[in-house]
N, C-alpha and C. Protein backbone atom coordinates (compact mmCIF):
# COMPACT_ATOMS: atom_id res chain seq x y z
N UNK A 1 -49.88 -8.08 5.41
CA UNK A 1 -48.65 -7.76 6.12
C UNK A 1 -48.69 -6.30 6.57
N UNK A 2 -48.39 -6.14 7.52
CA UNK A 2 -48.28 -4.71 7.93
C UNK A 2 -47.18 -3.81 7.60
N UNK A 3 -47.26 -2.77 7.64
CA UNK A 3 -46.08 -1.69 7.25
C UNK A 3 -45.05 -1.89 8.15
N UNK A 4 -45.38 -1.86 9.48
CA UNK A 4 -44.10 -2.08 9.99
C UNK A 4 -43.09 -3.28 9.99
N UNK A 5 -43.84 -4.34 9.49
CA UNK A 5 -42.78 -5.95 9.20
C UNK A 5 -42.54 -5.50 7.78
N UNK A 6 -42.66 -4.35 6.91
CA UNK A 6 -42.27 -4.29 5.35
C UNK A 6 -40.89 -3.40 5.77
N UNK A 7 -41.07 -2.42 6.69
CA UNK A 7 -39.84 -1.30 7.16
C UNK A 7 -38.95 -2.10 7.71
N UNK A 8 -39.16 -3.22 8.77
CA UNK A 8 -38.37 -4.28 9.44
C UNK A 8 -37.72 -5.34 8.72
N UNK A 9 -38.37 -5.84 8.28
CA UNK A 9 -38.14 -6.96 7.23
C UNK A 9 -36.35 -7.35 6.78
N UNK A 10 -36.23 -6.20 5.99
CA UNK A 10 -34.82 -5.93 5.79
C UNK A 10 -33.95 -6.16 7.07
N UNK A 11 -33.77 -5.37 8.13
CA UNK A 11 -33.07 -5.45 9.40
C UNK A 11 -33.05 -6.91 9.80
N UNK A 12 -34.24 -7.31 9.97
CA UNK A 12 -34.22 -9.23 10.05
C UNK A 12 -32.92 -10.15 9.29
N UNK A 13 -33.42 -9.66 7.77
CA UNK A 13 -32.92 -10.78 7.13
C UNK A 13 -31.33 -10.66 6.39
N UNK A 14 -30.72 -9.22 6.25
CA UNK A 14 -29.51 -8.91 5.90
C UNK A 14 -29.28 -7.37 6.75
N UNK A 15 -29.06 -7.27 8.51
CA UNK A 15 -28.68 -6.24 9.47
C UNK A 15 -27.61 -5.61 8.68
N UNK A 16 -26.31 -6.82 8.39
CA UNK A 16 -25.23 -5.99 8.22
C UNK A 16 -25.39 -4.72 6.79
N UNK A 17 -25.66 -5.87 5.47
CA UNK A 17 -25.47 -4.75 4.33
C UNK A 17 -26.42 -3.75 4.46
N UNK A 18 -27.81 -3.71 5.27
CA UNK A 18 -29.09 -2.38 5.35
C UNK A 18 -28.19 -1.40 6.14
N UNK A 19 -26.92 -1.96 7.12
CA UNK A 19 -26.97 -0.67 7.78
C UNK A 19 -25.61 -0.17 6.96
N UNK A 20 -24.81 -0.69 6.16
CA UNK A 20 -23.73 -0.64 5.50
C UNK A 20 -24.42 0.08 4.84
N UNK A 21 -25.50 -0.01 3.58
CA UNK A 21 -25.82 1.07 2.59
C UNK A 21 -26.59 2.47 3.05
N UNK A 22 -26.66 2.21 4.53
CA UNK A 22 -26.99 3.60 5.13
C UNK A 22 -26.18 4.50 5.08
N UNK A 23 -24.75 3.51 6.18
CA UNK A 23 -23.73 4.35 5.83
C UNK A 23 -23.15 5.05 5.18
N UNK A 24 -23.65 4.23 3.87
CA UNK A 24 -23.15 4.49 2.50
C UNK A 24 -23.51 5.92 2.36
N UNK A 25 -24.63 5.88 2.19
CA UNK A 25 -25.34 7.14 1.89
C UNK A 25 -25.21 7.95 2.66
N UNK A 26 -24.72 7.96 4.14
CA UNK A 26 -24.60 9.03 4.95
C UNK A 26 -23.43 9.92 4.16
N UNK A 27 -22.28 8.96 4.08
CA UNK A 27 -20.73 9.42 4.05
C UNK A 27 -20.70 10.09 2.77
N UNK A 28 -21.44 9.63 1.76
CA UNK A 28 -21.38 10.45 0.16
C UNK A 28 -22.34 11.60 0.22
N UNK A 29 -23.02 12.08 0.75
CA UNK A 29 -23.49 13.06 1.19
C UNK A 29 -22.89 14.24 1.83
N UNK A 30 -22.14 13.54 2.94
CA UNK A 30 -21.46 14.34 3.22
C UNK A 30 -20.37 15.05 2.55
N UNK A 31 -19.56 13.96 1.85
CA UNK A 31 -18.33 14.13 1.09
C UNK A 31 -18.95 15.20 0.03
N UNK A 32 -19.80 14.84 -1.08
CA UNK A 32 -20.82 15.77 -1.91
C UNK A 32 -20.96 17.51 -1.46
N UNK A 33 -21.27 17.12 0.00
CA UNK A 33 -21.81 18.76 0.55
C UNK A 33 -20.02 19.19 0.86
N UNK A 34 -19.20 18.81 0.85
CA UNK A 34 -17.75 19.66 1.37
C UNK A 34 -16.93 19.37 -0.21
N UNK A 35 -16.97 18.78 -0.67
CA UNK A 35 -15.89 18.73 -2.13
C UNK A 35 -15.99 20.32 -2.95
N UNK A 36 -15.38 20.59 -3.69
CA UNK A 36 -15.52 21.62 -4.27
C UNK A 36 -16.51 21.37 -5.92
N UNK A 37 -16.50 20.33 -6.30
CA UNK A 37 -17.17 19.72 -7.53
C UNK A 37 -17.10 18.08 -7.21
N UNK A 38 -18.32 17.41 -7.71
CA UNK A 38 -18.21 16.41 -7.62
C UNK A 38 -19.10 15.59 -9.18
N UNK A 39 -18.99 14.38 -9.71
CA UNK A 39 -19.42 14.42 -11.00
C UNK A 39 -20.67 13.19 -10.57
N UNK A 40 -20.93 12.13 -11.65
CA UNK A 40 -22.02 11.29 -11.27
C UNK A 40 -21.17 10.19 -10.45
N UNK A 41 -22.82 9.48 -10.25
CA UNK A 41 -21.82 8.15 -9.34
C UNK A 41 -20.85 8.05 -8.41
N UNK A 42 -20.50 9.44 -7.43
CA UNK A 42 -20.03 9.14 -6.24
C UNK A 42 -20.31 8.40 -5.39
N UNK A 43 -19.37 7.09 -4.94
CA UNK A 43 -20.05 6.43 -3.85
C UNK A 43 -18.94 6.28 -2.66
N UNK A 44 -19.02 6.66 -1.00
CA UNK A 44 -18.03 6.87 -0.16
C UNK A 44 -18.75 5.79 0.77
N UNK A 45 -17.64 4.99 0.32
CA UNK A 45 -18.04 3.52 1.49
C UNK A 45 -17.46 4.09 3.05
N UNK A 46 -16.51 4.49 3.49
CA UNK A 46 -15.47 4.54 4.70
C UNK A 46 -15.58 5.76 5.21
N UNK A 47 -15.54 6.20 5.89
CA UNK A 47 -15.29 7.59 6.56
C UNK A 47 -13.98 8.14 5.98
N UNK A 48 -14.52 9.28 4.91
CA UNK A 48 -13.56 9.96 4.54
C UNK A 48 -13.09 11.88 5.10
N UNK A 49 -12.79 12.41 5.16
CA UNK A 49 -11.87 13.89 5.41
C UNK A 49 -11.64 14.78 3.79
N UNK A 50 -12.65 15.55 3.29
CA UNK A 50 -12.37 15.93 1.89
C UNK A 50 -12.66 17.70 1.79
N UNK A 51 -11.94 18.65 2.00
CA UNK A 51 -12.18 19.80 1.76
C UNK A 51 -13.08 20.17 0.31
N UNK A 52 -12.81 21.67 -0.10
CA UNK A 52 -14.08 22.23 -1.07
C UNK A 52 -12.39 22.36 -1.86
N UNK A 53 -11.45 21.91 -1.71
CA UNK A 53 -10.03 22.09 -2.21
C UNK A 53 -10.13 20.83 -3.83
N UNK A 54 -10.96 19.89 -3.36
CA UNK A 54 -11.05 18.52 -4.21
C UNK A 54 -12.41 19.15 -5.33
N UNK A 55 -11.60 17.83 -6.52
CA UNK A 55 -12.87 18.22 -7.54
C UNK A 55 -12.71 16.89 -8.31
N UNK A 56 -13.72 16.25 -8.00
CA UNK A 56 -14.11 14.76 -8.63
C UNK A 56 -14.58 14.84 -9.97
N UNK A 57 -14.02 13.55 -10.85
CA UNK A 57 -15.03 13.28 -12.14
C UNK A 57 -16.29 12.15 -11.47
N UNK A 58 -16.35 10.91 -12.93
CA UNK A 58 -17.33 10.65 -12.89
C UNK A 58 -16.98 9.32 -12.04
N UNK A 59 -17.73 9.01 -11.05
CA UNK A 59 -17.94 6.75 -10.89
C UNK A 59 -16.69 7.12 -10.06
N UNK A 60 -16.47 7.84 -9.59
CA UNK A 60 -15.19 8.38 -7.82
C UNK A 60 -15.78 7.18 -6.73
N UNK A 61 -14.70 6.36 -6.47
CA UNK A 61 -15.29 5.47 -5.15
C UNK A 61 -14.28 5.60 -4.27
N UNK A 62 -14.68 5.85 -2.87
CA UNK A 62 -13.51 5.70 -2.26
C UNK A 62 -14.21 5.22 -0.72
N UNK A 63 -13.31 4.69 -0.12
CA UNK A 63 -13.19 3.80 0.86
C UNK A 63 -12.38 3.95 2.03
N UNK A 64 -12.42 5.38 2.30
CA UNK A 64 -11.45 5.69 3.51
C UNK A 64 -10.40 6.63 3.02
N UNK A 65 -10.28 7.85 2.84
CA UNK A 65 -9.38 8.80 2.29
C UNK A 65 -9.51 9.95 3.34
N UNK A 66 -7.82 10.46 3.41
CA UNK A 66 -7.98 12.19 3.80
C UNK A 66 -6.92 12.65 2.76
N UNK A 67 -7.92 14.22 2.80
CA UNK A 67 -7.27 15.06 1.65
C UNK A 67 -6.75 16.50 2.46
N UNK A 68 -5.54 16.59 3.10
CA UNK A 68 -5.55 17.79 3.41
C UNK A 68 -6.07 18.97 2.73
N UNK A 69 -6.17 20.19 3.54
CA UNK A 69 -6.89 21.63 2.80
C UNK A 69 -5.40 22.10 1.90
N UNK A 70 -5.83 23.05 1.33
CA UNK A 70 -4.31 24.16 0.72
C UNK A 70 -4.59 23.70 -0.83
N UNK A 71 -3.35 22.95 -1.08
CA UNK A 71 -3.64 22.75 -2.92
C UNK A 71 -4.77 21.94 -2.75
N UNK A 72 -4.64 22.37 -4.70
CA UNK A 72 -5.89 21.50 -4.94
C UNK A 72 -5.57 20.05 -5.66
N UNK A 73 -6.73 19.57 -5.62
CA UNK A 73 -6.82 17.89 -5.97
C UNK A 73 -7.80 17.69 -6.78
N UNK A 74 -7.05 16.95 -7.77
CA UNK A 74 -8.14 17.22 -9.40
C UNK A 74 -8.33 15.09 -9.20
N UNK A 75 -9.49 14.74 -9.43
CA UNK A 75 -9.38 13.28 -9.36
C UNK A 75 -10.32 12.98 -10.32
N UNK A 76 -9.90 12.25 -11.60
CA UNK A 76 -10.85 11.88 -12.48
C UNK A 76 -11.78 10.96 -12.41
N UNK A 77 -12.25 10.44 -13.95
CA UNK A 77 -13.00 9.53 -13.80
C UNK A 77 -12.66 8.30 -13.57
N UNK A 78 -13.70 7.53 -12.75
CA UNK A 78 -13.29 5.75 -13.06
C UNK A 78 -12.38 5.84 -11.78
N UNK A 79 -12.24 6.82 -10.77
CA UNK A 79 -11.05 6.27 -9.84
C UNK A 79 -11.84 5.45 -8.55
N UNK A 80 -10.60 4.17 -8.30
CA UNK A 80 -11.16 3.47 -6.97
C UNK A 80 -9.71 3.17 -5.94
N UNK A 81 -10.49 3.29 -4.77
CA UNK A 81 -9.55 3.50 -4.05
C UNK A 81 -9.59 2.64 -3.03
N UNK A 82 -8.11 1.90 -2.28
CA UNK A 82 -8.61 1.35 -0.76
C UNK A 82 -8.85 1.90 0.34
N UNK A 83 -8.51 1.58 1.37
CA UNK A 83 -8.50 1.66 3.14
C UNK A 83 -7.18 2.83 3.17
N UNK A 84 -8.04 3.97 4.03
CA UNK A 84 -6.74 4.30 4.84
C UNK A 84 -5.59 5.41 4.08
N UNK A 85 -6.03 6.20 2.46
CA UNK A 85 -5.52 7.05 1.68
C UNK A 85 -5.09 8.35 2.20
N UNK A 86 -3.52 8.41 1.76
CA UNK A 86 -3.51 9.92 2.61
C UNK A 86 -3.10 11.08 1.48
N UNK A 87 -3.88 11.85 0.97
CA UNK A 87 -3.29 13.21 -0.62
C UNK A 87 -2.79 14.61 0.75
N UNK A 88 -1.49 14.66 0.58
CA UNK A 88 -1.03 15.65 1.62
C UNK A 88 -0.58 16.96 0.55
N UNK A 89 -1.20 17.78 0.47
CA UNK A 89 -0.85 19.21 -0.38
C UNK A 89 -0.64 20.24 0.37
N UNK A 90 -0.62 20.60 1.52
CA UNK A 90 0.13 21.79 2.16
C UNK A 90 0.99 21.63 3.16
N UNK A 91 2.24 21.99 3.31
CA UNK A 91 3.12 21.65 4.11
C UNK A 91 3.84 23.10 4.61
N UNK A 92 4.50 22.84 6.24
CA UNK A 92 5.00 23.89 6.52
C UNK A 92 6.13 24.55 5.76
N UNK A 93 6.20 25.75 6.25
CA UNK A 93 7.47 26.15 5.58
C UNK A 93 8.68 26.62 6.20
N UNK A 94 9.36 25.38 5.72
CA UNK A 94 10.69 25.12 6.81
C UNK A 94 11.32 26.22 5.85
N UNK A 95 11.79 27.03 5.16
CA UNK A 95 12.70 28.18 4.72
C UNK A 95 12.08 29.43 5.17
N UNK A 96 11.67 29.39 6.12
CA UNK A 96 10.17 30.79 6.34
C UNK A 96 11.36 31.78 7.74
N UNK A 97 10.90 32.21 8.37
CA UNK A 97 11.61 33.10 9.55
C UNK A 97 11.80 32.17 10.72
N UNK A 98 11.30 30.78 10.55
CA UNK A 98 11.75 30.71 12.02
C UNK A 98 11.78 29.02 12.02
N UNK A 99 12.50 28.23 13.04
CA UNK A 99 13.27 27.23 13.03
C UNK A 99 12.36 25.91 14.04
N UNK A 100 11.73 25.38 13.75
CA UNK A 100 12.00 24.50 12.11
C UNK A 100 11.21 24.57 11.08
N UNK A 101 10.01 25.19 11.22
CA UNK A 101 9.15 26.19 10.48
C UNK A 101 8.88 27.34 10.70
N UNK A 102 7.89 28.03 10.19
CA UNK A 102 7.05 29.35 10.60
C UNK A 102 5.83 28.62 10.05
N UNK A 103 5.07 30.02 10.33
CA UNK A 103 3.87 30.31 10.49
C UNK A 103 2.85 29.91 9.02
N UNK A 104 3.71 29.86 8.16
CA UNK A 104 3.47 30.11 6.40
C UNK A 104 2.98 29.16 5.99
N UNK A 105 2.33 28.48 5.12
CA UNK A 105 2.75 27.32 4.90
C UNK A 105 2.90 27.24 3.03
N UNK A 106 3.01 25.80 2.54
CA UNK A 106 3.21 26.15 0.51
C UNK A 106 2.10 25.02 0.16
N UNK A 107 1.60 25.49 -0.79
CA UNK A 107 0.59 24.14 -1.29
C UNK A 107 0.68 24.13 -2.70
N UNK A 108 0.92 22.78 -2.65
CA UNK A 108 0.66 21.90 -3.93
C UNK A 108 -0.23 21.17 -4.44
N UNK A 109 -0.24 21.20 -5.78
CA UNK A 109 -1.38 20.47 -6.23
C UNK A 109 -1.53 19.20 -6.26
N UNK A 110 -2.30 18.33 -6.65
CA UNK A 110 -2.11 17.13 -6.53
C UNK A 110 -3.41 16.59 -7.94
N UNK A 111 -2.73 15.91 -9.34
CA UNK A 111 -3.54 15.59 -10.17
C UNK A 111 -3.49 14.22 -10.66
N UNK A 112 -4.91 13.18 -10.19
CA UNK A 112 -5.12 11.87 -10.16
C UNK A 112 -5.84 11.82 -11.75
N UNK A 113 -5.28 11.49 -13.52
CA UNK A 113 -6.41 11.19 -14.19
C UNK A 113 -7.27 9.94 -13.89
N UNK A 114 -7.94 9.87 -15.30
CA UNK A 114 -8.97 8.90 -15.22
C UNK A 114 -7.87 7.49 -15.02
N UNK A 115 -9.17 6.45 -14.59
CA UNK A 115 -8.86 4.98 -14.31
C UNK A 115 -7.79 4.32 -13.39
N UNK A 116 -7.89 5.25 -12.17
CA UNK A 116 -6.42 5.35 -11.66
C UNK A 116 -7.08 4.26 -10.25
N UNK A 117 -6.33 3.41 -10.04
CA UNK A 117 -6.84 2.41 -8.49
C UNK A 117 -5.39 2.79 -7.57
N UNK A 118 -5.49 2.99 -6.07
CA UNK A 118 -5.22 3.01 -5.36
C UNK A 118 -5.39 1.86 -4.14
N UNK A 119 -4.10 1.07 -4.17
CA UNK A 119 -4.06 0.20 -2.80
C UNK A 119 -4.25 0.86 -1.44
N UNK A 120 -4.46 -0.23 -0.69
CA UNK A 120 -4.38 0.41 0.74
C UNK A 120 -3.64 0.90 1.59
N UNK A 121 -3.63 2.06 2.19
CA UNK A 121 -2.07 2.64 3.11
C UNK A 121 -1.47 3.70 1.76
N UNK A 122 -1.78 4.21 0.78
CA UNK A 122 -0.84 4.75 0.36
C UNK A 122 -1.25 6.13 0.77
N UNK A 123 0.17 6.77 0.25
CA UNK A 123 0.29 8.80 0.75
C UNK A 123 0.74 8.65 -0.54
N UNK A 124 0.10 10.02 -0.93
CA UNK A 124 0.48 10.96 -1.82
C UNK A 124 0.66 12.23 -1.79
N UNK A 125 1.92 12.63 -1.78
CA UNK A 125 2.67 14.11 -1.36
C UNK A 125 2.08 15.23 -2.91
N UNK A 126 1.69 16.02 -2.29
CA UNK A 126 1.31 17.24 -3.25
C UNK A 126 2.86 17.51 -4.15
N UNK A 127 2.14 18.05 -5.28
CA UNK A 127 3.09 18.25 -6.51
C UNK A 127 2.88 17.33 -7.77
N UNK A 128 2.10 16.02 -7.70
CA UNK A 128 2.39 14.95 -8.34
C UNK A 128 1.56 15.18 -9.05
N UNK A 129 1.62 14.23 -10.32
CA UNK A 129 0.08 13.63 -11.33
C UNK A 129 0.36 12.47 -11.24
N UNK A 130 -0.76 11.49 -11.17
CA UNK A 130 -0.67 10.33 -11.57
C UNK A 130 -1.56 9.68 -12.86
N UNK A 131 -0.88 9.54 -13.51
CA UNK A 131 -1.38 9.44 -15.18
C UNK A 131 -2.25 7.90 -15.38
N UNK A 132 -2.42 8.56 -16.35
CA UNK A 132 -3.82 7.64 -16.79
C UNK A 132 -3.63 6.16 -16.53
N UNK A 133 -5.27 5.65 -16.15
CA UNK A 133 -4.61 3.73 -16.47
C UNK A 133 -4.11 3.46 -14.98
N UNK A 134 -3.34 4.07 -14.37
CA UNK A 134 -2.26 3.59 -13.50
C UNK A 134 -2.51 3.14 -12.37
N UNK A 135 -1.84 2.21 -11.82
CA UNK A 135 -2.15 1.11 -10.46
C UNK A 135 -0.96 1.89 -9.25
N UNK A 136 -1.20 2.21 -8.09
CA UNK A 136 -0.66 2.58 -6.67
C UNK A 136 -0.44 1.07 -5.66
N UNK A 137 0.76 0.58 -6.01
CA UNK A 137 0.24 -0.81 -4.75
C UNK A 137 0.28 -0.28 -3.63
N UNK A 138 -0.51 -1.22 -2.34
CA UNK A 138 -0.71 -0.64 -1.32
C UNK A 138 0.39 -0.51 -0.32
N UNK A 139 0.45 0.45 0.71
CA UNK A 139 1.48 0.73 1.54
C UNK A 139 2.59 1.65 0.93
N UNK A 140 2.41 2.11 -0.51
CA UNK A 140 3.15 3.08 -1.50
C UNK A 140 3.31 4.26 -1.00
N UNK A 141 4.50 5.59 -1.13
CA UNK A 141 4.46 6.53 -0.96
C UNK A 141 4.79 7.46 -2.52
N UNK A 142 3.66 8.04 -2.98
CA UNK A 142 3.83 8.60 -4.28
C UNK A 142 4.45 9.93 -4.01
N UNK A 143 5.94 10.13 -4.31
CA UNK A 143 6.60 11.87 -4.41
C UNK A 143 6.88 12.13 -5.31
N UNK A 144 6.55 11.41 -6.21
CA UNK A 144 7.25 11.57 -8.11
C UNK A 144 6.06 11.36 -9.10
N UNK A 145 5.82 11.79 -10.31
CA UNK A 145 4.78 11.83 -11.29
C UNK A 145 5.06 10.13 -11.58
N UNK A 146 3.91 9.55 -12.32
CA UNK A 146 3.99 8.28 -12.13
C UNK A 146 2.96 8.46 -13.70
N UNK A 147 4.07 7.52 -15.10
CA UNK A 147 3.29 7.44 -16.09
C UNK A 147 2.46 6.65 -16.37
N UNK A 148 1.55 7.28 -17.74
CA UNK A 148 0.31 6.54 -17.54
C UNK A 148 0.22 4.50 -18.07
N UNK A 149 -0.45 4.18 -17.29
CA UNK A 149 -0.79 2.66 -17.32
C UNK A 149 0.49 1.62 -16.79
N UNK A 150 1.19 2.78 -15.91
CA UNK A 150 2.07 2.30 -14.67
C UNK A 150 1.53 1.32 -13.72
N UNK A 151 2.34 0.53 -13.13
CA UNK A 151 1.35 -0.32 -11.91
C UNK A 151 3.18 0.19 -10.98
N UNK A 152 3.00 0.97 -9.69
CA UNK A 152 3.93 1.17 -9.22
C UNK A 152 3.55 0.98 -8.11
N UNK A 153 4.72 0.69 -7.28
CA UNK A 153 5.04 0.74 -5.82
C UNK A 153 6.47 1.04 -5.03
N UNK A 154 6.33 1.11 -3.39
CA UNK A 154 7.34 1.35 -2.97
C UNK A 154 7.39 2.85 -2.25
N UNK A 155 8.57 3.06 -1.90
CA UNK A 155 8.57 4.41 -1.12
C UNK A 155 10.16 4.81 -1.21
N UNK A 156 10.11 5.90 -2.62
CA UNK A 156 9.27 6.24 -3.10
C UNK A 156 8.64 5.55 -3.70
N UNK A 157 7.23 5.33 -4.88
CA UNK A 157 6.62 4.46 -5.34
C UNK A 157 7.47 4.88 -6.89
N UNK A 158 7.67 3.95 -7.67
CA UNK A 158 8.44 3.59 -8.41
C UNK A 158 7.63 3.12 -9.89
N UNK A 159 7.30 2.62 -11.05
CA UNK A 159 6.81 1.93 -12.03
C UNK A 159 7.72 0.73 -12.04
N UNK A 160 7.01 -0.64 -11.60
CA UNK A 160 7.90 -1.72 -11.77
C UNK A 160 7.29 -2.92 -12.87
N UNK A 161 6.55 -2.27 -13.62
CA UNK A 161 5.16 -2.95 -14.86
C UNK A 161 4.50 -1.80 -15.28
N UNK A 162 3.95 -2.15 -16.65
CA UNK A 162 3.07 -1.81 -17.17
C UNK A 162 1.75 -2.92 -17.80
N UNK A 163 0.64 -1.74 -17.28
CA UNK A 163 -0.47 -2.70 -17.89
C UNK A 163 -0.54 -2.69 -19.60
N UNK A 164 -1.03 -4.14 -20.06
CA UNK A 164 -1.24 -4.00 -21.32
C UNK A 164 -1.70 -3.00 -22.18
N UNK A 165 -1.61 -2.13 -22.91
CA UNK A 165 -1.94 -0.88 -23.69
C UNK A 165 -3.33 -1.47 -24.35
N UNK A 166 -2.70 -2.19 -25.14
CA UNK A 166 -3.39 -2.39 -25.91
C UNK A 166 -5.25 -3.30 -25.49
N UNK A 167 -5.34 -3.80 -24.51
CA UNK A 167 -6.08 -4.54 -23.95
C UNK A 167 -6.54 -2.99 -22.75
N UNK A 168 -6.09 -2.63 -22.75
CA UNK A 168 -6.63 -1.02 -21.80
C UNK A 168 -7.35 -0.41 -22.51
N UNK A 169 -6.94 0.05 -23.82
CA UNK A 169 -7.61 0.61 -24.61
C UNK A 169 -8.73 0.03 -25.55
N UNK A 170 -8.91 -1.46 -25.30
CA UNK A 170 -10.15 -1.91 -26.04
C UNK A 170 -11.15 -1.61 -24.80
N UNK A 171 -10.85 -1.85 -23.76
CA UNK A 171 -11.94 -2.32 -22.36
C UNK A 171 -12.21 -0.50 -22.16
N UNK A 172 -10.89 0.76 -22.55
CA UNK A 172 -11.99 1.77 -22.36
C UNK A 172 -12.63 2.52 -23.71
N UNK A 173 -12.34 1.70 -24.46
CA UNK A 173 -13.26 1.90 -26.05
C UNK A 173 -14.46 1.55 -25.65
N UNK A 174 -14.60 0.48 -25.26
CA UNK A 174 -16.26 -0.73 -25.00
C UNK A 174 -16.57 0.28 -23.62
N UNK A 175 -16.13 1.01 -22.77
CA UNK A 175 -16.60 1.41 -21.64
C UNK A 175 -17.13 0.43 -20.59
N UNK A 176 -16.04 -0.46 -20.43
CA UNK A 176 -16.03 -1.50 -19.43
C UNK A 176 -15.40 -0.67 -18.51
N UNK A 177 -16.15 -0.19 -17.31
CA UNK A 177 -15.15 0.65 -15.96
C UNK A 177 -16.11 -0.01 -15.14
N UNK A 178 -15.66 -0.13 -13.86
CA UNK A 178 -16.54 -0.90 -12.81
C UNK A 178 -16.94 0.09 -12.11
């Protein structure tokens, strides 16, 4: 067989996922070279927007996120995320000299711990933590701290369940994280 039907081969028989894990690798590269820290196992499926403002733990997946610049954004381990994420930490400043902003702007932080999943469509306004364990349903707007092993939604996003404790804490004893 020749080298070039071994380089081809792939493109033949599965086009879509060879050029999907290209992508793959383009976009976490990139994300890698602009984050401010990043830990193991980053993988950036989607075209994401991430300043040197962000600082990842470990097994970070994400799938389409922007992180405005200004505060910072602490995102632990084990986090996965959907389509379409918006972490907004600097905003104008409407009390500044002039009407309806000025020139100024204020930034907030924004802190995601470990095991945290994010639906699709959600914003998250700087100032917040979102605590351990905890589920974001999609289309959510997070402006309030959200406790840990919450499953919340809504706008604002709200805690309307909790995940089992006790069944959370065996699966991250055994280090079952996907």
């Amino acid at each position: 067989m020749s080298t070039l039907f071994l380089i081809i081969k792939p493109l033949l028989l599965k086009p879509y996922s060879f050029f999907r894990g290209i992508l793959r690798k383009f976009y976490t590269l990139k994300i890698k070279i602009t984050v401010g820290k990043y830990g193991n196992n980053l993988t950036v499926n989607y075209p994401c927007h991430i300043g040197n403002n962000v600082f990842l733990g470990d097994n970070v997946n994400f799938n389409g996120i922007d992180i405005s610049s200004g505060g910072n954004v602490i995102i632990g381990n084990n986090f996965h995320s959907g389509k379409n994420i918006q972490i907004i930490v600097e905003y104008h400043n409407y009390e500044g000299e002039k009407i309806p902003y000025d020139e100024t702007y204020i930034n907030k932080n924004v802190i995601i711990e470990d095991n945290v999943w994010l639906g699709n469509n959600v914003i998250i306004l700087g100032g917040v933590t979102i605590s351990e364990g905890a589920i974001i349903q999609a289309g959510s707007v997070v402006s309030m701290n959200i406790p840990k092993y919450a499953v919340a939604g809504g706008n604002p996003a709200k805690p309307f369940m909790y995940r089992d404790k006790n069944h959370y804490e065996e699966l991250k004893e055994k280090k079952l994280f996907l």
